[in-house]
PDB file of N, CA and C in Angstrom:
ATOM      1  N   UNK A   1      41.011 -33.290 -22.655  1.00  0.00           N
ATOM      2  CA  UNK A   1      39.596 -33.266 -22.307  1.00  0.00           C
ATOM      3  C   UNK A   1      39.331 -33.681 -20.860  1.00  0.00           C
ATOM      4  N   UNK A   2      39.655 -34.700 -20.151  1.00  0.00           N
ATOM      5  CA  UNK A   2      39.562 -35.201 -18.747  1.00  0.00           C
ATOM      6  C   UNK A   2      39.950 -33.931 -18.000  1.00  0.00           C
ATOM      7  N   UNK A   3      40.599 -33.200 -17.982  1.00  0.00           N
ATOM      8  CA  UNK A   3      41.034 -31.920 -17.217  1.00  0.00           C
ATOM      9  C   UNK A   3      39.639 -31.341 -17.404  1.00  0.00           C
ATOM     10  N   UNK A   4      39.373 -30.731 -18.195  1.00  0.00           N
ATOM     11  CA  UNK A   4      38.238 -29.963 -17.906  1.00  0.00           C
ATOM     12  C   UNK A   4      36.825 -30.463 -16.964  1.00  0.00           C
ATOM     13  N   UNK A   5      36.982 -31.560 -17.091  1.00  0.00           N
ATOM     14  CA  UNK A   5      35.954 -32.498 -16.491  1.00  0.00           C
ATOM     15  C   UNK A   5      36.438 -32.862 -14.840  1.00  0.00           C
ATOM     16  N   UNK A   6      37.425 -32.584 -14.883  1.00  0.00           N
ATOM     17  CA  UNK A   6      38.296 -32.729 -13.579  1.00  0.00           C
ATOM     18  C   UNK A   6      37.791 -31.665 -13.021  1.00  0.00           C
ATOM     19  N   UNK A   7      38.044 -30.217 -13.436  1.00  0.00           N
ATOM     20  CA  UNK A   7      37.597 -28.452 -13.053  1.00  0.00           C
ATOM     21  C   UNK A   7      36.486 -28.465 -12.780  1.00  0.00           C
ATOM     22  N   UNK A   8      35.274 -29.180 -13.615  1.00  0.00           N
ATOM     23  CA  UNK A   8      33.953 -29.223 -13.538  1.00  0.00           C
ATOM     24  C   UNK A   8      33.585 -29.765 -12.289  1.00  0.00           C
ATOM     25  N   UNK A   9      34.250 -31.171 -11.782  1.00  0.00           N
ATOM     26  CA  UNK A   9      34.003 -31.296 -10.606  1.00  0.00           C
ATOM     27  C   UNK A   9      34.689 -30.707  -9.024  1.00  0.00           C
ATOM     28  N   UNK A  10      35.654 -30.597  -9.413  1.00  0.00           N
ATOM     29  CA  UNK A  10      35.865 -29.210  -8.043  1.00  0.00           C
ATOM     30  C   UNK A  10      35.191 -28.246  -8.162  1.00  0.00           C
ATOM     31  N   UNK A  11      34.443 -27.651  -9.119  1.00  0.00           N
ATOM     32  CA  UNK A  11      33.566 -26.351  -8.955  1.00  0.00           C
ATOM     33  C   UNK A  11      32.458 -26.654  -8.679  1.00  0.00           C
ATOM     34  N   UNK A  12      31.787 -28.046  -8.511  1.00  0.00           N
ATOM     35  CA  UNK A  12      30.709 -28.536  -8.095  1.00  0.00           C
ATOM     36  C   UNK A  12      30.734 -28.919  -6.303  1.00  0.00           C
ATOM     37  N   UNK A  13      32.162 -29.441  -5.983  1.00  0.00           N
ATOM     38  CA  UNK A  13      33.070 -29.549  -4.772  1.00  0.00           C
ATOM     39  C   UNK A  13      32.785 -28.194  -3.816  1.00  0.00           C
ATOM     40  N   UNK A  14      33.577 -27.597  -4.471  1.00  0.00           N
ATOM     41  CA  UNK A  14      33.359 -25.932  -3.842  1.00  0.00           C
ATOM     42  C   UNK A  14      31.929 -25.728  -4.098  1.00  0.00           C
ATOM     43  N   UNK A  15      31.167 -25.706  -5.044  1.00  0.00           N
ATOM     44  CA  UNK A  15      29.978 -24.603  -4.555  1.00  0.00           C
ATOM     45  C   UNK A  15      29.411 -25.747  -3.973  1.00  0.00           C
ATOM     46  N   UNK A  16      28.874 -26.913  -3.492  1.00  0.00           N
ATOM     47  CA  UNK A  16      28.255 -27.101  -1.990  1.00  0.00           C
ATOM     48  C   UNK A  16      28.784 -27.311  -0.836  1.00  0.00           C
ATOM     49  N   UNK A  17      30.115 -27.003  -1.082  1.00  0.00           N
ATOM     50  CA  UNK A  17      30.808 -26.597   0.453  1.00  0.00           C
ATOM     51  C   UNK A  17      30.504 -25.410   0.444  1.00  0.00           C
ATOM     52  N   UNK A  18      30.542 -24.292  -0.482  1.00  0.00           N
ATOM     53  CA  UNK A  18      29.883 -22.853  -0.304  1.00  0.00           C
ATOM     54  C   UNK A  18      28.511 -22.663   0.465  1.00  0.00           C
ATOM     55  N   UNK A  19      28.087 -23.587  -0.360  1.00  0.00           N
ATOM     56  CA  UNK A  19      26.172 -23.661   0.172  1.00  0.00           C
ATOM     57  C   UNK A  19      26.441 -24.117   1.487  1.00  0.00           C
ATOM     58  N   UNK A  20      26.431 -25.217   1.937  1.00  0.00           N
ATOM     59  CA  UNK A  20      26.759 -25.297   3.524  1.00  0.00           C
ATOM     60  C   UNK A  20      26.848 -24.515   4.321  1.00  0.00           C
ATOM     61  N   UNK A  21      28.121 -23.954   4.260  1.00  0.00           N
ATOM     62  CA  UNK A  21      28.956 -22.904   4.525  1.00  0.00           C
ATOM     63  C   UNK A  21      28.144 -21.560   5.057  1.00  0.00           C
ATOM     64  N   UNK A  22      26.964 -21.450   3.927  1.00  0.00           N
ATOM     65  CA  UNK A  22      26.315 -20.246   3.753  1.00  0.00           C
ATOM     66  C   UNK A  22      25.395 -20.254   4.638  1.00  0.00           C
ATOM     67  N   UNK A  23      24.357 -21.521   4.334  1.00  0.00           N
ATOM     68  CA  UNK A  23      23.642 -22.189   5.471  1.00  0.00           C
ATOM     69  C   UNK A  23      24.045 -22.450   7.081  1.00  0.00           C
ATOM     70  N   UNK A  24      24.785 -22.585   7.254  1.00  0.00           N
ATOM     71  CA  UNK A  24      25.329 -22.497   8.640  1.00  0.00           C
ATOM     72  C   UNK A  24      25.886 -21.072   9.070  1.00  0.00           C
ATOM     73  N   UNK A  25      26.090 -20.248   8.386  1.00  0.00           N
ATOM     74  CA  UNK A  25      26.239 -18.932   8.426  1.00  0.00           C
ATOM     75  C   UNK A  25      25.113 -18.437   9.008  1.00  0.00           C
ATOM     76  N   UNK A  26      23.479 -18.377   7.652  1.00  0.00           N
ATOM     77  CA  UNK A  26      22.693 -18.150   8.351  1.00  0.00           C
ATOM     78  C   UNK A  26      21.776 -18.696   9.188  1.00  0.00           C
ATOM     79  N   UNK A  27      21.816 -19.271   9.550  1.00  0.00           N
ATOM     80  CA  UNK A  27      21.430 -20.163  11.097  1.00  0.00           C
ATOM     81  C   UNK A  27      22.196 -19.680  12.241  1.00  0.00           C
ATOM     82  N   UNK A  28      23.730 -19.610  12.286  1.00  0.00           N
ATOM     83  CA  UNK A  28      24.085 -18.788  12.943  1.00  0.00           C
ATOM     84  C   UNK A  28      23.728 -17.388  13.526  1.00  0.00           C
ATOM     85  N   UNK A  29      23.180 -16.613  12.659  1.00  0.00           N
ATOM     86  CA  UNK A  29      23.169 -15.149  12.116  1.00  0.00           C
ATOM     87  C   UNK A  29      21.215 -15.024  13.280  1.00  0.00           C
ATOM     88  N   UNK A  30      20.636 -15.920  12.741  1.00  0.00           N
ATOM     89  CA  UNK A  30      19.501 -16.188  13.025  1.00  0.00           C
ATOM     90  C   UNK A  30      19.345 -16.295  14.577  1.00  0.00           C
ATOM     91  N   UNK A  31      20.160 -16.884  15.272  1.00  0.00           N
ATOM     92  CA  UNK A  31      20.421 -17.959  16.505  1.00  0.00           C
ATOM     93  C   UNK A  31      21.044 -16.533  17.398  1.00  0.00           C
ATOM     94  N   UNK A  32      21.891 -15.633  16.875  1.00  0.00           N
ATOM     95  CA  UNK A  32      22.440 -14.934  17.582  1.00  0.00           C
ATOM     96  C   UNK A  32      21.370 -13.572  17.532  1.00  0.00           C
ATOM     97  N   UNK A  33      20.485 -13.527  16.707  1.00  0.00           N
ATOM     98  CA  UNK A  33      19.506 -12.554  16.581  1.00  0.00           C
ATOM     99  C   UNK A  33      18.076 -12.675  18.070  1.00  0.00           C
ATOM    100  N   UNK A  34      18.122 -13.898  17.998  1.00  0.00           N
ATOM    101  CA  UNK A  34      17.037 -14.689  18.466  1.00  0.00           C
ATOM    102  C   UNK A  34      17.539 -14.513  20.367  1.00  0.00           C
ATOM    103  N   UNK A  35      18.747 -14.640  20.152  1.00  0.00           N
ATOM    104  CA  UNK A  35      19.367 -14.477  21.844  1.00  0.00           C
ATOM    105  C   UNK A  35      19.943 -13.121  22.162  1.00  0.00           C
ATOM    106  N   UNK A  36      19.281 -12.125  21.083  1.00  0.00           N
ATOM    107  CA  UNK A  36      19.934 -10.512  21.549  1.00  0.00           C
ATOM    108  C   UNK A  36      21.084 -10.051  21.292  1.00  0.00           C
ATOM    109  N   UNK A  37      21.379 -11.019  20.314  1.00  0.00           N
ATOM    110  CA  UNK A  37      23.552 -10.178  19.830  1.00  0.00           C
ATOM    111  C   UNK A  37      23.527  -9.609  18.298  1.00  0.00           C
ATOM    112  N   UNK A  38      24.162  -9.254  18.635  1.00  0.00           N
ATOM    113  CA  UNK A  38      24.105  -8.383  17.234  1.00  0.00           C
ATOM    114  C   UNK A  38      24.688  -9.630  16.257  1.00  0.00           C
ATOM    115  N   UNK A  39      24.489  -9.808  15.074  1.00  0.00           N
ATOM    116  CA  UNK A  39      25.019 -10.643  14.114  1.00  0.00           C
ATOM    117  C   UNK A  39      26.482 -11.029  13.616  1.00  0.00           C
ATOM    118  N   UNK A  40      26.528 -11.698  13.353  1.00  0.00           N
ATOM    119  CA  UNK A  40      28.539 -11.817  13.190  1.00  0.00           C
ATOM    120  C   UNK A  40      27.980 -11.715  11.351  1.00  0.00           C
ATOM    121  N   UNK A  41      29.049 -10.659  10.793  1.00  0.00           N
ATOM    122  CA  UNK A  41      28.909 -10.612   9.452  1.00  0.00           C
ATOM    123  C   UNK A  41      28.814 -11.702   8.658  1.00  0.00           C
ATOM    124  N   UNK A  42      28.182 -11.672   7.661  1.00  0.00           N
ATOM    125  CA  UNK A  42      28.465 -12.638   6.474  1.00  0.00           C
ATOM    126  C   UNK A  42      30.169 -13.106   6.249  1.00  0.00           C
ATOM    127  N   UNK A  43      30.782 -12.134   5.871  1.00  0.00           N
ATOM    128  CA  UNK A  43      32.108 -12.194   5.655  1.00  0.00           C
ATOM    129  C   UNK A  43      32.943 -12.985   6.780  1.00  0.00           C
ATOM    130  N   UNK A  44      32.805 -12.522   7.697  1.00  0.00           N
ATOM    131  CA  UNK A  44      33.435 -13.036   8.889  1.00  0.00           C
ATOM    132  C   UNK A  44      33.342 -14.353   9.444  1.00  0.00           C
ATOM    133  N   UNK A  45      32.043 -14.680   8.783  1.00  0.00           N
ATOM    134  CA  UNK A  45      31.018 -15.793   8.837  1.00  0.00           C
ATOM    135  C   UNK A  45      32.172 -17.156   7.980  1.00  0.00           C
ATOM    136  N   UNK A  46      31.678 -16.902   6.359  1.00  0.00           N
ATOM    137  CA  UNK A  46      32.223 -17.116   5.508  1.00  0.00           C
ATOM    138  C   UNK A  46      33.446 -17.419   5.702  1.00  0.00           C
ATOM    139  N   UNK A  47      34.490 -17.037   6.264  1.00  0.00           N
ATOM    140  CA  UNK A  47      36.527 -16.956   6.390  1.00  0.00           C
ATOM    141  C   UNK A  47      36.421 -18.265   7.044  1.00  0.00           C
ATOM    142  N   UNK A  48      35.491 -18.533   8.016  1.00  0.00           N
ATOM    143  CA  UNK A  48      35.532 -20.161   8.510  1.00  0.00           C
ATOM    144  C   UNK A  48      35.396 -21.474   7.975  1.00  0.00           C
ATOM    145  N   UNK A  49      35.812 -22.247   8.705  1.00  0.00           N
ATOM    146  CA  UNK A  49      35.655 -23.556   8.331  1.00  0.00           C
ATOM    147  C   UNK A  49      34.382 -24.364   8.570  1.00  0.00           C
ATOM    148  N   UNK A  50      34.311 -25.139   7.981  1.00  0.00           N
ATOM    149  CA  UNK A  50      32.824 -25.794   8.403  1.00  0.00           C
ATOM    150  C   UNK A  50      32.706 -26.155   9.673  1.00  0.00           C
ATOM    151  N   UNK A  51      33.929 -26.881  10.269  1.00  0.00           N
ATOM    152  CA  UNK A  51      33.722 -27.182  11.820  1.00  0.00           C
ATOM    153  C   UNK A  51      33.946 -26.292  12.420  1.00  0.00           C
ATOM    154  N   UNK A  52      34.522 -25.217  12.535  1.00  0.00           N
ATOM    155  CA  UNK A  52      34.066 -24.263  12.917  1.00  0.00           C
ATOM    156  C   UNK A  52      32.399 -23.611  13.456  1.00  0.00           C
ATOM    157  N   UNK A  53      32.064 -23.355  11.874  1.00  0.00           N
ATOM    158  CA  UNK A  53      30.779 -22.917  12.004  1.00  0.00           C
ATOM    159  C   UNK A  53      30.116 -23.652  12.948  1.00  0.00           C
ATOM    160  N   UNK A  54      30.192 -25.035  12.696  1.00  0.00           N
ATOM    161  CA  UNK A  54      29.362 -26.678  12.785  1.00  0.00           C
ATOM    162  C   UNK A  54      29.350 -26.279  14.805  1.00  0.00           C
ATOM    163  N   UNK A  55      30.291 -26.048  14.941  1.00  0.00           N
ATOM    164  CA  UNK A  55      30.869 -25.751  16.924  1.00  0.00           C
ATOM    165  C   UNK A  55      30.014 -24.686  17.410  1.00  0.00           C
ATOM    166  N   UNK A  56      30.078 -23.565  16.435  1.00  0.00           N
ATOM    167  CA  UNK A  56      29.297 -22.187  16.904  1.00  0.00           C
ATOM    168  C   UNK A  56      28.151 -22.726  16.899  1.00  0.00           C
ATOM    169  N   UNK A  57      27.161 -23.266  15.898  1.00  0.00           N
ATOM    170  CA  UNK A  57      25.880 -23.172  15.554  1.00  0.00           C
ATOM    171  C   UNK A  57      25.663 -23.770  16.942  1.00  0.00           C
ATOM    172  N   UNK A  58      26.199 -25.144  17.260  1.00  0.00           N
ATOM    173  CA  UNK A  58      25.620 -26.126  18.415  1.00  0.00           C
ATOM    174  C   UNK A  58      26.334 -25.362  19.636  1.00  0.00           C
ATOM    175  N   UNK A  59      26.849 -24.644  19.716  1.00  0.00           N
ATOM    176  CA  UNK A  59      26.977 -23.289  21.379  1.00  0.00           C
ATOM    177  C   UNK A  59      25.929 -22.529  21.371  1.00  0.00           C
ATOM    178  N   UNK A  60      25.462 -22.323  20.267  1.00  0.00           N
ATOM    179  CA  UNK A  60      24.558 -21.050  19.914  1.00  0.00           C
ATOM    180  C   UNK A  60      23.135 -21.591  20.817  1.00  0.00           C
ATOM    181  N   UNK A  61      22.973 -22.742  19.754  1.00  0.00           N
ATOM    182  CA  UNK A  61      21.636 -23.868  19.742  1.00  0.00           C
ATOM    183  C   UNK A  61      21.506 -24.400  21.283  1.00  0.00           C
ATOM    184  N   UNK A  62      22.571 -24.548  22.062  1.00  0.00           N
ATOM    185  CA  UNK A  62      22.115 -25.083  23.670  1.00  0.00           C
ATOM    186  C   UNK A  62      21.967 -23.644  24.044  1.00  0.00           C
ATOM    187  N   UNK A  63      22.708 -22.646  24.055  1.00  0.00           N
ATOM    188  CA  UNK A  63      22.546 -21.342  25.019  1.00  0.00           C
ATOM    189  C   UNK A  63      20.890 -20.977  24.579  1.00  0.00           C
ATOM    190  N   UNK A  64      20.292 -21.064  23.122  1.00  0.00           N
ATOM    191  CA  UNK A  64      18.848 -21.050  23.500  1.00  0.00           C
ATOM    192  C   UNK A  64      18.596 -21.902  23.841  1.00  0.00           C
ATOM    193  N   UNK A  65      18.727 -22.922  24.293  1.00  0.00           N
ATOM    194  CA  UNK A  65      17.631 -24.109  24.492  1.00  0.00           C
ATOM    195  C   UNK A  65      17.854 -24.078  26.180  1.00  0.00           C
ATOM    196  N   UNK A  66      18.934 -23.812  26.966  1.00  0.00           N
ATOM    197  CA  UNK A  66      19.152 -23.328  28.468  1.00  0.00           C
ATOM    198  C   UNK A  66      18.039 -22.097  28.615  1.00  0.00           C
ATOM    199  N   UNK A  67      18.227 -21.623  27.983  1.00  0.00           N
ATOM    200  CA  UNK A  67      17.682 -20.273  28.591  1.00  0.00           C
ATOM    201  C   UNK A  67      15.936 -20.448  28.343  1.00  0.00           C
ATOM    202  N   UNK A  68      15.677 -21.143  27.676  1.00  0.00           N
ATOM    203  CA  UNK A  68      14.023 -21.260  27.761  1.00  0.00           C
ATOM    204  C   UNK A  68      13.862 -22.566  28.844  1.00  0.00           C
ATOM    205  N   UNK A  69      14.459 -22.944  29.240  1.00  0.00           N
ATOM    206  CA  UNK A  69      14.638 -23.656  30.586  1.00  0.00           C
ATOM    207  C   UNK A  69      13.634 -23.256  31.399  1.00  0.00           C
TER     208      UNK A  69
END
């Protein structure tokens, strides 16, 4: 019985690292719309790591915030 309860919580593990994940995706997606680039796919999005994403979003987030300078 503890095993299953074990599974239950890594699938709770994973899906809000998913959600995150997803969320910083689209914020990304948003950010690169907003400064004239075409979108980086969902998928492509997704294959990353959170710090990853976490690096893009805040490059993304100063290049608008320079440019309304």
């Amino acid at each position: 019985m503890p095993e299953k309860k074990d599974e239950k919580k890594d699938e709770k593990r994973g899906e809000k690292k998913d959600g995150k994940e997803g969320k910083l995706a689209g914020q990304i997606q948003l950010l690169q719309q907003l400064l004239g680039e075409p979108p980086t796919s969902d998928t492509e999005l997704l294959r990353q790591d959170i710090g990853t994403l976490t690096t893009q979003l805040a490059g993304l987030q100063k290049r608008l915030r320079d440019r309304d300078v």
